[in-house]
PDB file of N, CA and C in Angstrom:
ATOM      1  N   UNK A   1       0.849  -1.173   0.000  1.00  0.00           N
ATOM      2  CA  UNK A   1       0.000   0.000   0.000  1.00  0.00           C
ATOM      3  C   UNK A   1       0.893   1.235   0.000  1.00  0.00           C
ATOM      4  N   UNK A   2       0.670   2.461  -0.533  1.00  0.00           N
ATOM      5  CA  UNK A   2       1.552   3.444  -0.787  1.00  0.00           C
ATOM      6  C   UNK A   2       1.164   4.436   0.079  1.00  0.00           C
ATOM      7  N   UNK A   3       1.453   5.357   0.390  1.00  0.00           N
ATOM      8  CA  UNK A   3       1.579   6.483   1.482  1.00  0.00           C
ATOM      9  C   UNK A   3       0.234   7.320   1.125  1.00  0.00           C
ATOM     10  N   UNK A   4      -0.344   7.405   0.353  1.00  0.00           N
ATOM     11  CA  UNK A   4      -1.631   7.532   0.035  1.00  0.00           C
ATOM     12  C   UNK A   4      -2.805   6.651   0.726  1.00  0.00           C
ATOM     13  N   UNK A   5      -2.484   5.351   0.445  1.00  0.00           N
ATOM     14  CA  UNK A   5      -3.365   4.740   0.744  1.00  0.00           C
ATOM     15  C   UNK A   5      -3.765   4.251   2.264  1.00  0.00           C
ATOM     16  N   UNK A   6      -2.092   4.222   2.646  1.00  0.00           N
ATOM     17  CA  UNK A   6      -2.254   4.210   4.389  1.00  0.00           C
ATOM     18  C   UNK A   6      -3.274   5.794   5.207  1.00  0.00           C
ATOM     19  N   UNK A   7      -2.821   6.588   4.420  1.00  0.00           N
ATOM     20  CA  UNK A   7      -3.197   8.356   5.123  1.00  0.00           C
ATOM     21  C   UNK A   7      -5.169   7.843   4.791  1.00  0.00           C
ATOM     22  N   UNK A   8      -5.534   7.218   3.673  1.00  0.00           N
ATOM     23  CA  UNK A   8      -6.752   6.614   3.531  1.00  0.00           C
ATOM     24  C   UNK A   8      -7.637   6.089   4.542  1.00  0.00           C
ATOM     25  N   UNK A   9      -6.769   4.762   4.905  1.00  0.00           N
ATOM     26  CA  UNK A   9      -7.610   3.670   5.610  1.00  0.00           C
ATOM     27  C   UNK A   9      -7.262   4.624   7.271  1.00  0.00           C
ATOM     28  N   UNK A  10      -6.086   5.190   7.694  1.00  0.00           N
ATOM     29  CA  UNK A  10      -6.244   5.765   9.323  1.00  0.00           C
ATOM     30  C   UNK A  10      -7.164   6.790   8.961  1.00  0.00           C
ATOM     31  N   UNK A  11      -7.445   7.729   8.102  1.00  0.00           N
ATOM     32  CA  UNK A  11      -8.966   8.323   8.139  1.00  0.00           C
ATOM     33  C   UNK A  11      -9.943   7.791   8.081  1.00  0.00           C
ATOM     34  N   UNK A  12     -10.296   6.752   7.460  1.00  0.00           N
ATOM     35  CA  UNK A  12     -11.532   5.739   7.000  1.00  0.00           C
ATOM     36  C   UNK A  12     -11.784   5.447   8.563  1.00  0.00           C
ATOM     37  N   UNK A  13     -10.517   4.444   9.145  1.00  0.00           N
ATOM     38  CA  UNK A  13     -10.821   4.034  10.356  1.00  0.00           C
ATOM     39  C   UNK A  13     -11.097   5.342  11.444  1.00  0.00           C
ATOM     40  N   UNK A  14     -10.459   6.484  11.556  1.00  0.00           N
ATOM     41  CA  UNK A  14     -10.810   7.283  12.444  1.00  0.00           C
ATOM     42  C   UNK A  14     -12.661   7.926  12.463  1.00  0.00           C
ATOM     43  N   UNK A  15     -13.096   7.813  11.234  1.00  0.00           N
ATOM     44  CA  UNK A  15     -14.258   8.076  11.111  1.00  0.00           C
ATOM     45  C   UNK A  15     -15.208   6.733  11.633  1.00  0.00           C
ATOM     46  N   UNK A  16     -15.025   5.941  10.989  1.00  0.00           N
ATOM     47  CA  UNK A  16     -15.663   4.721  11.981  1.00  0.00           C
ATOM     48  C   UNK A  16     -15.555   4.431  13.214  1.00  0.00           C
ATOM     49  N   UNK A  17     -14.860   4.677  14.086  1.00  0.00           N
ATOM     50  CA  UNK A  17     -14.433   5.141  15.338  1.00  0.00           C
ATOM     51  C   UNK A  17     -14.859   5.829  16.246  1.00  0.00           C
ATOM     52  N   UNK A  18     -15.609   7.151  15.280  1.00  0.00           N
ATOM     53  CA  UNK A  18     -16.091   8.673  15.642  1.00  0.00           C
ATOM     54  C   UNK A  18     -17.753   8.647  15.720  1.00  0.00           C
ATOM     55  N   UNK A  19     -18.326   7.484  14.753  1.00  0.00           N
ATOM     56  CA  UNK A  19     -19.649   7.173  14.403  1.00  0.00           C
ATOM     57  C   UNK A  19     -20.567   7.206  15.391  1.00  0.00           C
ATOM     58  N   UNK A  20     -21.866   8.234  15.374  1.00  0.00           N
ATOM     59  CA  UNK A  20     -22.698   7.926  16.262  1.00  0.00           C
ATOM     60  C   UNK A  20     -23.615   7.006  16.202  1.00  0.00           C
ATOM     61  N   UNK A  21     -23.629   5.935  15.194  1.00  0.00           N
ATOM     62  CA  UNK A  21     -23.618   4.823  15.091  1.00  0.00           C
ATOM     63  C   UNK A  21     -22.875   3.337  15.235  1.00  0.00           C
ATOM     64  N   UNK A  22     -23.439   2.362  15.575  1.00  0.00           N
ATOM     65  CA  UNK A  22     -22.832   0.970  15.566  1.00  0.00           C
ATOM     66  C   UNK A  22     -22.540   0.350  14.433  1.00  0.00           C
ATOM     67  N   UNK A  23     -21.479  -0.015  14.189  1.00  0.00           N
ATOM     68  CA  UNK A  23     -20.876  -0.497  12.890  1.00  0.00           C
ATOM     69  C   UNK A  23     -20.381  -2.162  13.550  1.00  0.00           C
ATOM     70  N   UNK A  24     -21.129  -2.894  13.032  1.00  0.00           N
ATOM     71  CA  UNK A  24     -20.175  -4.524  13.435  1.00  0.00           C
ATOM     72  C   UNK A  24     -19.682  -4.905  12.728  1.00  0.00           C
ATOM     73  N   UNK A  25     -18.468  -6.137  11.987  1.00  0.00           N
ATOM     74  CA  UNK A  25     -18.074  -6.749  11.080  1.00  0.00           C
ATOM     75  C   UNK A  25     -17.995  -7.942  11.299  1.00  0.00           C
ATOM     76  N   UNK A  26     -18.709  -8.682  10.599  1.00  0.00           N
ATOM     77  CA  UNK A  26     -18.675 -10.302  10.833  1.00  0.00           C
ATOM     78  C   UNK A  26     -17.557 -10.920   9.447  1.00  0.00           C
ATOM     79  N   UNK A  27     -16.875 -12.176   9.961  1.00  0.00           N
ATOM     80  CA  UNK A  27     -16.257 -12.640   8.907  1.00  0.00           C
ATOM     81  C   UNK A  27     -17.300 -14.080   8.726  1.00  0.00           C
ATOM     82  N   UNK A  28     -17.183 -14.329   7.492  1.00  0.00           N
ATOM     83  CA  UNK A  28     -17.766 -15.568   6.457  1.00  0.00           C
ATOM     84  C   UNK A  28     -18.796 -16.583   7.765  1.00  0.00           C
ATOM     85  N   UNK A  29     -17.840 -16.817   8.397  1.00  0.00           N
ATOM     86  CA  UNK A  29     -18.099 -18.176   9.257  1.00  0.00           C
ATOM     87  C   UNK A  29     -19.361 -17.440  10.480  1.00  0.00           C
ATOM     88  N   UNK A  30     -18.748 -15.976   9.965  1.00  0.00           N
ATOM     89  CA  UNK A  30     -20.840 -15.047  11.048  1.00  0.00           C
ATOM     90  C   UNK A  30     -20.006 -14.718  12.440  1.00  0.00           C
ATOM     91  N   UNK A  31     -18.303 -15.027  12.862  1.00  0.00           N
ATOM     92  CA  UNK A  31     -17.830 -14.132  14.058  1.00  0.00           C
ATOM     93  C   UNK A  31     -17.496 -12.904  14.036  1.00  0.00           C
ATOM     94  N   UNK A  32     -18.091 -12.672  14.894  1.00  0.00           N
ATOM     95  CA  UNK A  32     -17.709 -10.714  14.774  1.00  0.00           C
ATOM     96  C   UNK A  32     -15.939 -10.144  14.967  1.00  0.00           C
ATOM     97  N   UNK A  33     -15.615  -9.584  13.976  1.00  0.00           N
ATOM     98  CA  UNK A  33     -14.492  -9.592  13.761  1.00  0.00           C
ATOM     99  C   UNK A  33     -13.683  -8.130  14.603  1.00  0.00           C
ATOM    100  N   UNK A  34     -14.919  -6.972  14.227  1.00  0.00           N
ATOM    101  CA  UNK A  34     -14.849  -5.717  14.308  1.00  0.00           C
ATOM    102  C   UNK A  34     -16.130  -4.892  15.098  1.00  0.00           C
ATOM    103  N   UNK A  35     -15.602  -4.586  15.992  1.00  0.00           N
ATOM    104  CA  UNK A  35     -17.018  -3.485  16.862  1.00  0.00           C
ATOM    105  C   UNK A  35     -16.689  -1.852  17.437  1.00  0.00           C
ATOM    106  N   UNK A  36     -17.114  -0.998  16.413  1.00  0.00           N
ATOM    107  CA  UNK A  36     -16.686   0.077  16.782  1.00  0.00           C
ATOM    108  C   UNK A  36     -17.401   0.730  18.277  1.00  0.00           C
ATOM    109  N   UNK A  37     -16.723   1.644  18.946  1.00  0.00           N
ATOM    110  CA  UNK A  37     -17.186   1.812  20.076  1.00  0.00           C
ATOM    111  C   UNK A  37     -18.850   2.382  20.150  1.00  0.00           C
ATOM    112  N   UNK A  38     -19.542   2.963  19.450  1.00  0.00           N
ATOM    113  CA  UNK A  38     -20.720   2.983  19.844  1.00  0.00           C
ATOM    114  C   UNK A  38     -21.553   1.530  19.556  1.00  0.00           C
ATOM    115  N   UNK A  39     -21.423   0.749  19.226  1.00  0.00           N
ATOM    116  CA  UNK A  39     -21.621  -0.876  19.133  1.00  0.00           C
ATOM    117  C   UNK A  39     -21.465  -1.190  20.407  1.00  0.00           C
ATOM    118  N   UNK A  40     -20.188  -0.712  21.027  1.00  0.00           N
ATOM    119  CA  UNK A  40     -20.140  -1.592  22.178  1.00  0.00           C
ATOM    120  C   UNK A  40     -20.789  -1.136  23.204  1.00  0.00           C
ATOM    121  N   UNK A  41     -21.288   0.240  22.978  1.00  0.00           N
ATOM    122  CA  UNK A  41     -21.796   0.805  23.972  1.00  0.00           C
ATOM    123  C   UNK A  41     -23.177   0.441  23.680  1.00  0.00           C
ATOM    124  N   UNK A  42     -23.818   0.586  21.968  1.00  0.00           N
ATOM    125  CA  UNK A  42     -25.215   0.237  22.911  1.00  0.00           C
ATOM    126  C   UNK A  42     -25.824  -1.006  22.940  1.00  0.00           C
ATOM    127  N   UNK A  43     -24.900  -2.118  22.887  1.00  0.00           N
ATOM    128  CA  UNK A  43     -24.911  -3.403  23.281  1.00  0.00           C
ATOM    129  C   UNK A  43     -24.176  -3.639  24.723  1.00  0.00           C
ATOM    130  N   UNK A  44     -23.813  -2.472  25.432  1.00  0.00           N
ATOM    131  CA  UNK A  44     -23.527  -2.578  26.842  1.00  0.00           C
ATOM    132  C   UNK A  44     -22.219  -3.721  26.656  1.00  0.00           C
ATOM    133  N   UNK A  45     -21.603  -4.152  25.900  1.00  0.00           N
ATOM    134  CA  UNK A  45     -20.308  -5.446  26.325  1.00  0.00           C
ATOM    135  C   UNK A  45     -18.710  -4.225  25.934  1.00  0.00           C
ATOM    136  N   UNK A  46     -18.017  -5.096  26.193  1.00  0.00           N
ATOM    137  CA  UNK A  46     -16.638  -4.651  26.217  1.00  0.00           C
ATOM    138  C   UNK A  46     -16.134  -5.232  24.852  1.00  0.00           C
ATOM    139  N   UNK A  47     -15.012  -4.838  24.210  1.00  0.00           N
ATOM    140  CA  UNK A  47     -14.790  -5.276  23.226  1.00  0.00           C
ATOM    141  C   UNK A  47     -14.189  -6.873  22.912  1.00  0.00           C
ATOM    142  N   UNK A  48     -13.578  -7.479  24.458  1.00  0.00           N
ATOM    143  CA  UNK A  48     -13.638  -8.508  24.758  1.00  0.00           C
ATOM    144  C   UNK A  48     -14.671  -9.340  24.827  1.00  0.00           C
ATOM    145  N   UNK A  49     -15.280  -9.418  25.107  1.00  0.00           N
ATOM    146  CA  UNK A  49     -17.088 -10.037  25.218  1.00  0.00           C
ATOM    147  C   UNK A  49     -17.468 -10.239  24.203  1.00  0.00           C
ATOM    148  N   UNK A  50     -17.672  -9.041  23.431  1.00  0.00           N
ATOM    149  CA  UNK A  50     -17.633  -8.951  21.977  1.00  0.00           C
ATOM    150  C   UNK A  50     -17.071  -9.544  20.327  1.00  0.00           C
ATOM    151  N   UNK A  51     -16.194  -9.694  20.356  1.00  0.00           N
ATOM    152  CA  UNK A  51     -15.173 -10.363  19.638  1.00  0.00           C
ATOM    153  C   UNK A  51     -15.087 -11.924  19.775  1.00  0.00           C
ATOM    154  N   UNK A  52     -15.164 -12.809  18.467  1.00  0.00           N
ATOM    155  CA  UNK A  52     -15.007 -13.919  18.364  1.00  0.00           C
ATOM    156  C   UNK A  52     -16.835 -14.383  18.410  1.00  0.00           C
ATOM    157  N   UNK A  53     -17.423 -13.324  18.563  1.00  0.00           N
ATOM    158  CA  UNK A  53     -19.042 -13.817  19.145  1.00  0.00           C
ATOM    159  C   UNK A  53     -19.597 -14.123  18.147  1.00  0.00           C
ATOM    160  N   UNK A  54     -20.951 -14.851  17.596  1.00  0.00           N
ATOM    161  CA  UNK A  54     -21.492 -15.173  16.296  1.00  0.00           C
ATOM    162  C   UNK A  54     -23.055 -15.085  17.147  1.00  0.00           C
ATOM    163  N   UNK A  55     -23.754 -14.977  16.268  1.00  0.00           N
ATOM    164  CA  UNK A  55     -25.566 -14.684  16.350  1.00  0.00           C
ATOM    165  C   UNK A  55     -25.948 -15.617  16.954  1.00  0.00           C
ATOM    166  N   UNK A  56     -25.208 -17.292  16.668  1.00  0.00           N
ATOM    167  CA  UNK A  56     -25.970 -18.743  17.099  1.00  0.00           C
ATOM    168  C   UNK A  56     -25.418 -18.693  18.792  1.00  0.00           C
ATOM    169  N   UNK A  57     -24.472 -17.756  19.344  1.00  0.00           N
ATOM    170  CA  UNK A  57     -24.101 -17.701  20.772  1.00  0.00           C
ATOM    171  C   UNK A  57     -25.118 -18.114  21.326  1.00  0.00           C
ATOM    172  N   UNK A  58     -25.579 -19.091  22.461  1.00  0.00           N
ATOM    173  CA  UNK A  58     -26.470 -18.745  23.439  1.00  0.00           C
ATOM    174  C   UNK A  58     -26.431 -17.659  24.056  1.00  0.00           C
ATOM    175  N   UNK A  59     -25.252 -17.147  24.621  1.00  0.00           N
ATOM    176  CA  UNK A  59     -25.918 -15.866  25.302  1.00  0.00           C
ATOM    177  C   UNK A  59     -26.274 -14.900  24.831  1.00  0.00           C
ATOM    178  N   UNK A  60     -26.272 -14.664  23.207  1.00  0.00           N
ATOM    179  CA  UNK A  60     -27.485 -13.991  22.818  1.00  0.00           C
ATOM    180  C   UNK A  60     -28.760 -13.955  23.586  1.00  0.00           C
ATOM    181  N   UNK A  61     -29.209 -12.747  23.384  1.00  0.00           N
ATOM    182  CA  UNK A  61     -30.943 -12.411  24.478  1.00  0.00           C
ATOM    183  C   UNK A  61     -31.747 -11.474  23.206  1.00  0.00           C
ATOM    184  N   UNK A  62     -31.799 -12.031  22.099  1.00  0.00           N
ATOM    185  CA  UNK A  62     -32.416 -11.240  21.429  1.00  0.00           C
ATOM    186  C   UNK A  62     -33.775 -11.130  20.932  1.00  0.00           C
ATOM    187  N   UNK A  63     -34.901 -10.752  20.865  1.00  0.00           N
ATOM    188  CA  UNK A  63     -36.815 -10.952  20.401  1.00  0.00           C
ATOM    189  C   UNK A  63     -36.967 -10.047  19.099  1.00  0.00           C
ATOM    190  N   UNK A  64     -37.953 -10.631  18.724  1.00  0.00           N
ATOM    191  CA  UNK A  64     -38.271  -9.950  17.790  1.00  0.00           C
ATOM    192  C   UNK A  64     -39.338  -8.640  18.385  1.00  0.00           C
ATOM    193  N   UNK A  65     -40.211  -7.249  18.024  1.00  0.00           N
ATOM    194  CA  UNK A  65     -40.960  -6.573  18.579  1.00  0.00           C
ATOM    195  C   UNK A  65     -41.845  -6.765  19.166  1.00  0.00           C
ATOM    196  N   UNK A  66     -42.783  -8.246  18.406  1.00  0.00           N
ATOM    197  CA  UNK A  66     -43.346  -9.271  19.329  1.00  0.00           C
ATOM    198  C   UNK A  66     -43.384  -9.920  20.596  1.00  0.00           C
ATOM    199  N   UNK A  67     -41.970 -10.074  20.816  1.00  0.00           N
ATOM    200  CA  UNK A  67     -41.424 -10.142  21.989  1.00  0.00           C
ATOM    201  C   UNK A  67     -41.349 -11.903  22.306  1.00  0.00           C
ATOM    202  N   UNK A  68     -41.326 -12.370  20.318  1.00  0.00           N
ATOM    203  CA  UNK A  68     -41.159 -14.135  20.562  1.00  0.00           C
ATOM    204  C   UNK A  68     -39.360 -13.668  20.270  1.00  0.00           C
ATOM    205  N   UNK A  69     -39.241 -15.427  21.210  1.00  0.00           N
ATOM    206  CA  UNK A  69     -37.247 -15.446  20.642  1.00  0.00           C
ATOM    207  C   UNK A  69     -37.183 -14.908  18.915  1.00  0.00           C
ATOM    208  N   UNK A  70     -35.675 -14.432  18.786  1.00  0.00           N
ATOM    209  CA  UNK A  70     -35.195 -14.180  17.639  1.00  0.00           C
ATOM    210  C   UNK A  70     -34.028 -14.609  17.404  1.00  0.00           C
ATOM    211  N   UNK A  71     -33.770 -16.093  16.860  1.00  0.00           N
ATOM    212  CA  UNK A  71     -32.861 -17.128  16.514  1.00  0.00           C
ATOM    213  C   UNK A  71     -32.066 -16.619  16.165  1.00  0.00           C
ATOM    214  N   UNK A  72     -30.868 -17.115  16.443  1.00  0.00           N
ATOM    215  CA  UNK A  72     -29.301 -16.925  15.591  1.00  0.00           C
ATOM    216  C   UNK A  72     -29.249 -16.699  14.213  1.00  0.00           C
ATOM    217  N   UNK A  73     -30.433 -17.834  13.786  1.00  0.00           N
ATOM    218  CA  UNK A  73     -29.624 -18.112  12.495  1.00  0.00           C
ATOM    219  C   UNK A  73     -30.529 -16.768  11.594  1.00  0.00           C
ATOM    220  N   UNK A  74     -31.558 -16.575  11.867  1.00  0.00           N
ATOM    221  CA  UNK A  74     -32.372 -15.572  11.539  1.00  0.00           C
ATOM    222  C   UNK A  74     -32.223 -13.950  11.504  1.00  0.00           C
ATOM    223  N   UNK A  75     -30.852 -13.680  12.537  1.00  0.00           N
ATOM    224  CA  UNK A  75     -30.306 -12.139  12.441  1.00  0.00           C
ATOM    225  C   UNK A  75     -29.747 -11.633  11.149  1.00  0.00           C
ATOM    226  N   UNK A  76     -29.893 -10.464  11.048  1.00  0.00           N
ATOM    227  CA  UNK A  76     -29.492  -9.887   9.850  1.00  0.00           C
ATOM    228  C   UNK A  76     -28.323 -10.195   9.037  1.00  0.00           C
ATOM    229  N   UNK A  77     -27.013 -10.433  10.239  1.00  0.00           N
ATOM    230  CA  UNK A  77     -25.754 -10.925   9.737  1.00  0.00           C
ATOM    231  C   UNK A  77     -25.425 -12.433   8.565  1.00  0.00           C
ATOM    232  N   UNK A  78     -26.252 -13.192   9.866  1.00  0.00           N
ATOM    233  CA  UNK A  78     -26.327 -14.563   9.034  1.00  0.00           C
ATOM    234  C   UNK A  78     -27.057 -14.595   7.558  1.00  0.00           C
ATOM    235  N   UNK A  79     -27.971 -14.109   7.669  1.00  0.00           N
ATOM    236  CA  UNK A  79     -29.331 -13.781   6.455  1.00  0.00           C
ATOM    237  C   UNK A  79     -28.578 -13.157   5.361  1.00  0.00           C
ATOM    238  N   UNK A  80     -27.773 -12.489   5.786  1.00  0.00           N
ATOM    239  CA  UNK A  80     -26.933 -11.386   4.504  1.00  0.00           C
ATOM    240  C   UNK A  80     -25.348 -12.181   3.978  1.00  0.00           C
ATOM    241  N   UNK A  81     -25.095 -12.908   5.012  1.00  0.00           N
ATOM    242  CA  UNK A  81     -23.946 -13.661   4.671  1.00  0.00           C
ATOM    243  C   UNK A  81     -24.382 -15.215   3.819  1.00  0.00           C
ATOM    244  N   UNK A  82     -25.279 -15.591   3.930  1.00  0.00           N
ATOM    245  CA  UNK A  82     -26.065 -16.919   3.546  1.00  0.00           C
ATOM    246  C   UNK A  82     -26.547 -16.713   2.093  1.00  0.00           C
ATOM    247  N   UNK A  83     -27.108 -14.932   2.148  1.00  0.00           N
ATOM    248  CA  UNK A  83     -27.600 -15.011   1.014  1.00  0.00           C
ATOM    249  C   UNK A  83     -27.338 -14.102  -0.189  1.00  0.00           C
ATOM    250  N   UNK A  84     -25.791 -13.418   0.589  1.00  0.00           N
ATOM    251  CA  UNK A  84     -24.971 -12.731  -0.521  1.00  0.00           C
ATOM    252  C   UNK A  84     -25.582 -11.304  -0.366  1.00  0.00           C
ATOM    253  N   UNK A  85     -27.133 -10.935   0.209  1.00  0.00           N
ATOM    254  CA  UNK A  85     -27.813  -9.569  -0.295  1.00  0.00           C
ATOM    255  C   UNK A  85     -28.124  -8.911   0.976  1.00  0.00           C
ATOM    256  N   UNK A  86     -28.213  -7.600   0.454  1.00  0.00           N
ATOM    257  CA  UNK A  86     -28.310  -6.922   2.147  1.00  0.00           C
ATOM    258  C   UNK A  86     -29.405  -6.782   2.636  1.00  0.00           C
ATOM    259  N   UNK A  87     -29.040  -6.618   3.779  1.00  0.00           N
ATOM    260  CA  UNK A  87     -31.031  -7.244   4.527  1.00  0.00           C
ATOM    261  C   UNK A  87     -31.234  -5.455   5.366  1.00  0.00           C
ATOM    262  N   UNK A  88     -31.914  -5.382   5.439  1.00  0.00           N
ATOM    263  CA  UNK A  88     -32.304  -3.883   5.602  1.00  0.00           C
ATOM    264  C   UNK A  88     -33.445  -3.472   6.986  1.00  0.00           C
ATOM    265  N   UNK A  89     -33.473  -2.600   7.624  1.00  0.00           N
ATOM    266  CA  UNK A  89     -34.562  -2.364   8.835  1.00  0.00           C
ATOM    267  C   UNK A  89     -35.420  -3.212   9.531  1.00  0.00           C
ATOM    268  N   UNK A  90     -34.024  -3.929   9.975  1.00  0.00           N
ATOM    269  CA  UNK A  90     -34.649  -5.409  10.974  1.00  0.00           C
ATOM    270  C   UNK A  90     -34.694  -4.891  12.806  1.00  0.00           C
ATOM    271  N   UNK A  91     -35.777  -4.551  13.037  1.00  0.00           N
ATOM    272  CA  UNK A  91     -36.137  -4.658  14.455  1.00  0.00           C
ATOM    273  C   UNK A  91     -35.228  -5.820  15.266  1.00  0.00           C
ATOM    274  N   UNK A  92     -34.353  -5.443  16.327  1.00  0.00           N
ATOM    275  CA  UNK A  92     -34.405  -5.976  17.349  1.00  0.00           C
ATOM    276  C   UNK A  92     -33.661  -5.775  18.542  1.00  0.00           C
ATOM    277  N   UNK A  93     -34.519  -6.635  19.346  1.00  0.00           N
ATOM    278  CA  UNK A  93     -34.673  -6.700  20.950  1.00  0.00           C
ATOM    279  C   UNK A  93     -33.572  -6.975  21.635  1.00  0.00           C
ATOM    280  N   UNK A  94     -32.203  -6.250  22.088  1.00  0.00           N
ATOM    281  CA  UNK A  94     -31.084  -7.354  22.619  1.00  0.00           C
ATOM    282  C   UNK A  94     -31.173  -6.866  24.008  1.00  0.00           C
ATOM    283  N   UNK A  95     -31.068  -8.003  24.613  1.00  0.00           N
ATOM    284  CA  UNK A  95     -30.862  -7.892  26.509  1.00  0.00           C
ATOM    285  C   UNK A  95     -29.278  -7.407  26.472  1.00  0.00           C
ATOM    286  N   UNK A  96     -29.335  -6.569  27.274  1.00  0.00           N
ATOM    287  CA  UNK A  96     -27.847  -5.680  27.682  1.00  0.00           C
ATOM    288  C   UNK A  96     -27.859  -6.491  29.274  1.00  0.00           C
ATOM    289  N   UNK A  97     -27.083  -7.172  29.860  1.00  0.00           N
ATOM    290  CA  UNK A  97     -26.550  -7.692  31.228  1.00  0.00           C
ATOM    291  C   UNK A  97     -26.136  -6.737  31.710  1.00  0.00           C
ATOM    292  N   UNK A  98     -25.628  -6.021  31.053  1.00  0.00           N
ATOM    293  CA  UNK A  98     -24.830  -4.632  31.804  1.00  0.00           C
ATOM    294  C   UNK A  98     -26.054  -3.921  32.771  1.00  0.00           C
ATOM    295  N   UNK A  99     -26.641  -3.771  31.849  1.00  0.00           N
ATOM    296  CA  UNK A  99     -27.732  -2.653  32.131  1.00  0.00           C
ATOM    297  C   UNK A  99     -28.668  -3.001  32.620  1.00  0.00           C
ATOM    298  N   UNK A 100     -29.292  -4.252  32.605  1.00  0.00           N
ATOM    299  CA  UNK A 100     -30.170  -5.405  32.695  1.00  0.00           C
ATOM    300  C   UNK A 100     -31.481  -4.807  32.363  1.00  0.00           C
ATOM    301  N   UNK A 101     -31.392  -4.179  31.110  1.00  0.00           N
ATOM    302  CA  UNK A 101     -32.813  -4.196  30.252  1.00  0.00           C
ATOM    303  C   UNK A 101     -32.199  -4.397  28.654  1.00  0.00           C
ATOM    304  N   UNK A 102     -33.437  -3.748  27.982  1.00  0.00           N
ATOM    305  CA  UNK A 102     -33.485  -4.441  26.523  1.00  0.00           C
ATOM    306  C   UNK A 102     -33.120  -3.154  25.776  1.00  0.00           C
ATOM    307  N   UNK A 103     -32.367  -2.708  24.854  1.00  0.00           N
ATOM    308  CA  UNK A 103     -32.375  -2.264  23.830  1.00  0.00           C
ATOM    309  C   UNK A 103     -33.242  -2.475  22.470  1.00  0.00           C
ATOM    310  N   UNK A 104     -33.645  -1.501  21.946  1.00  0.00           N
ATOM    311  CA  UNK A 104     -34.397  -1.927  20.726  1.00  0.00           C
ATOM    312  C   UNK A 104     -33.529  -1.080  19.789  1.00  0.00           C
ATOM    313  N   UNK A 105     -33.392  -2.025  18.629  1.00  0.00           N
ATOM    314  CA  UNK A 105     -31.874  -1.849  17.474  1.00  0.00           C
ATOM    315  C   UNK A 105     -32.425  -2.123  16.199  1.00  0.00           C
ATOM    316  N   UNK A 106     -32.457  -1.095  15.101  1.00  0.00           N
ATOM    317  CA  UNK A 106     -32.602  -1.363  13.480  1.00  0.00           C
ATOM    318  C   UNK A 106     -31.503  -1.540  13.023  1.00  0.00           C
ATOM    319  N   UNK A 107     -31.294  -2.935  12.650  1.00  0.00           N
ATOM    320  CA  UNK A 107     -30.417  -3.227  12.266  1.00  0.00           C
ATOM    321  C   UNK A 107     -30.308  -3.420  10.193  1.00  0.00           C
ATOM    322  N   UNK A 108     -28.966  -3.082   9.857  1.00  0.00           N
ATOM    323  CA  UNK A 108     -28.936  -3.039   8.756  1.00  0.00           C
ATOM    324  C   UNK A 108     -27.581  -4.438   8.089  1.00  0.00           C
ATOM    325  N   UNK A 109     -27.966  -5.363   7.642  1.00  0.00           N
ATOM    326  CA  UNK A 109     -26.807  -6.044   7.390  1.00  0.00           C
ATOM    327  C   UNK A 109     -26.222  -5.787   5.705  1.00  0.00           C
ATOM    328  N   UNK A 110     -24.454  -5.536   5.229  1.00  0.00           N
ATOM    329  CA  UNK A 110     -24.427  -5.249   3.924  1.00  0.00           C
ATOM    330  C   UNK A 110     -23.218  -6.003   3.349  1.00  0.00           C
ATOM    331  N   UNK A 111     -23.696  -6.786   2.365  1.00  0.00           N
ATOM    332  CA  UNK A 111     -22.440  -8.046   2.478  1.00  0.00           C
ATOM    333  C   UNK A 111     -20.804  -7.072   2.092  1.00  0.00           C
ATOM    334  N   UNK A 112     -19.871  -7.370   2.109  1.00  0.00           N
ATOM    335  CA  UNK A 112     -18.850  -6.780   1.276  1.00  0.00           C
ATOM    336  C   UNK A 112     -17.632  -8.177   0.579  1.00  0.00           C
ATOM    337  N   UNK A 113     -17.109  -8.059  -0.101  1.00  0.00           N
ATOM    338  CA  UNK A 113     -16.508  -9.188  -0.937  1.00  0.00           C
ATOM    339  C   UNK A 113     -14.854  -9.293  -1.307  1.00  0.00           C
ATOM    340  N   UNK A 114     -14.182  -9.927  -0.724  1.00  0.00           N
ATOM    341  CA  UNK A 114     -12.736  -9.265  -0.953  1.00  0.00           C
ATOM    342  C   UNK A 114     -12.642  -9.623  -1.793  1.00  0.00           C
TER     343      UNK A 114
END
C-alpha cells in the first residue's frame, strides 16, 4: 500500500471510530471480527465479550418486537452472509446484562466481498 493509501484507511478508520452509530463486522463463518465503540456501547459489552461472538451464541438475548425469541440463524448478519444480499430495517430486541434491560436496534446487514 503506498503512502496515500495508508493516510486513507487511518482516516476511514478514524471516522468509523467517531460514528454515532454501531458499525459490526462479521467474517464468512458469522464471528464478529470488528465493533466500533458505539456498538459496544449500545450493546452494553466490552470489546472482549464482543469479539469472536457469532448470532448462534447462546448468550445472545435477542426478540423480535413481538417479543417471541429471535434465533441466531435468523439475524441480519447470518441472512446477509447466507444469502450474498443486504437485509435492511430489521427490528431488534437485545438484553444488555450490563444494564439489565433491553435495547431496541434497526439493524442493517451489507455483504462486502474481498
Amino acid at each position: 500500500m503506498n503512502e496515500k493509501g495508508k493516510f486513507s484507511e487511518i482516516n476511514y478508520q478514524s471516522v468509523i471510530e467517531k460514528l454515532s452509530v454501531g458499525i459490526i463486522k462479521h467474517n464468512k463463518q458469522g464471528e464478529i471480527i470488528y465493533a466500533n465503540p458505539m456498538a459496544l456501547e449500545l450493546l452494553g459489552l466490552s470489546k472482549e465479550q464482543l469479539l469472536g461472538k457469532s448470532p448462534y451464541d447462546p448468550d445472545w438475548n435477542v426478540i423480535h418486537p413481538n417479543g417471541q425469541p429471535f434465533p441466531g440463524f435468523s439475524h441480519p448478519a447470518p441472512q446477509c452472509i447466507f444469502t450474498k444480499k443486504p437485509v435492511r430495517d430489521v427490528i431488534m430486541g437485545v438484553y444488555r446484562p450490563k444494564f439489565k434491560n433491553i435495547v431496541w436496534l434497526m439493524v442493517d446487514a451489507e455483504p462486502f466481498f474481498d
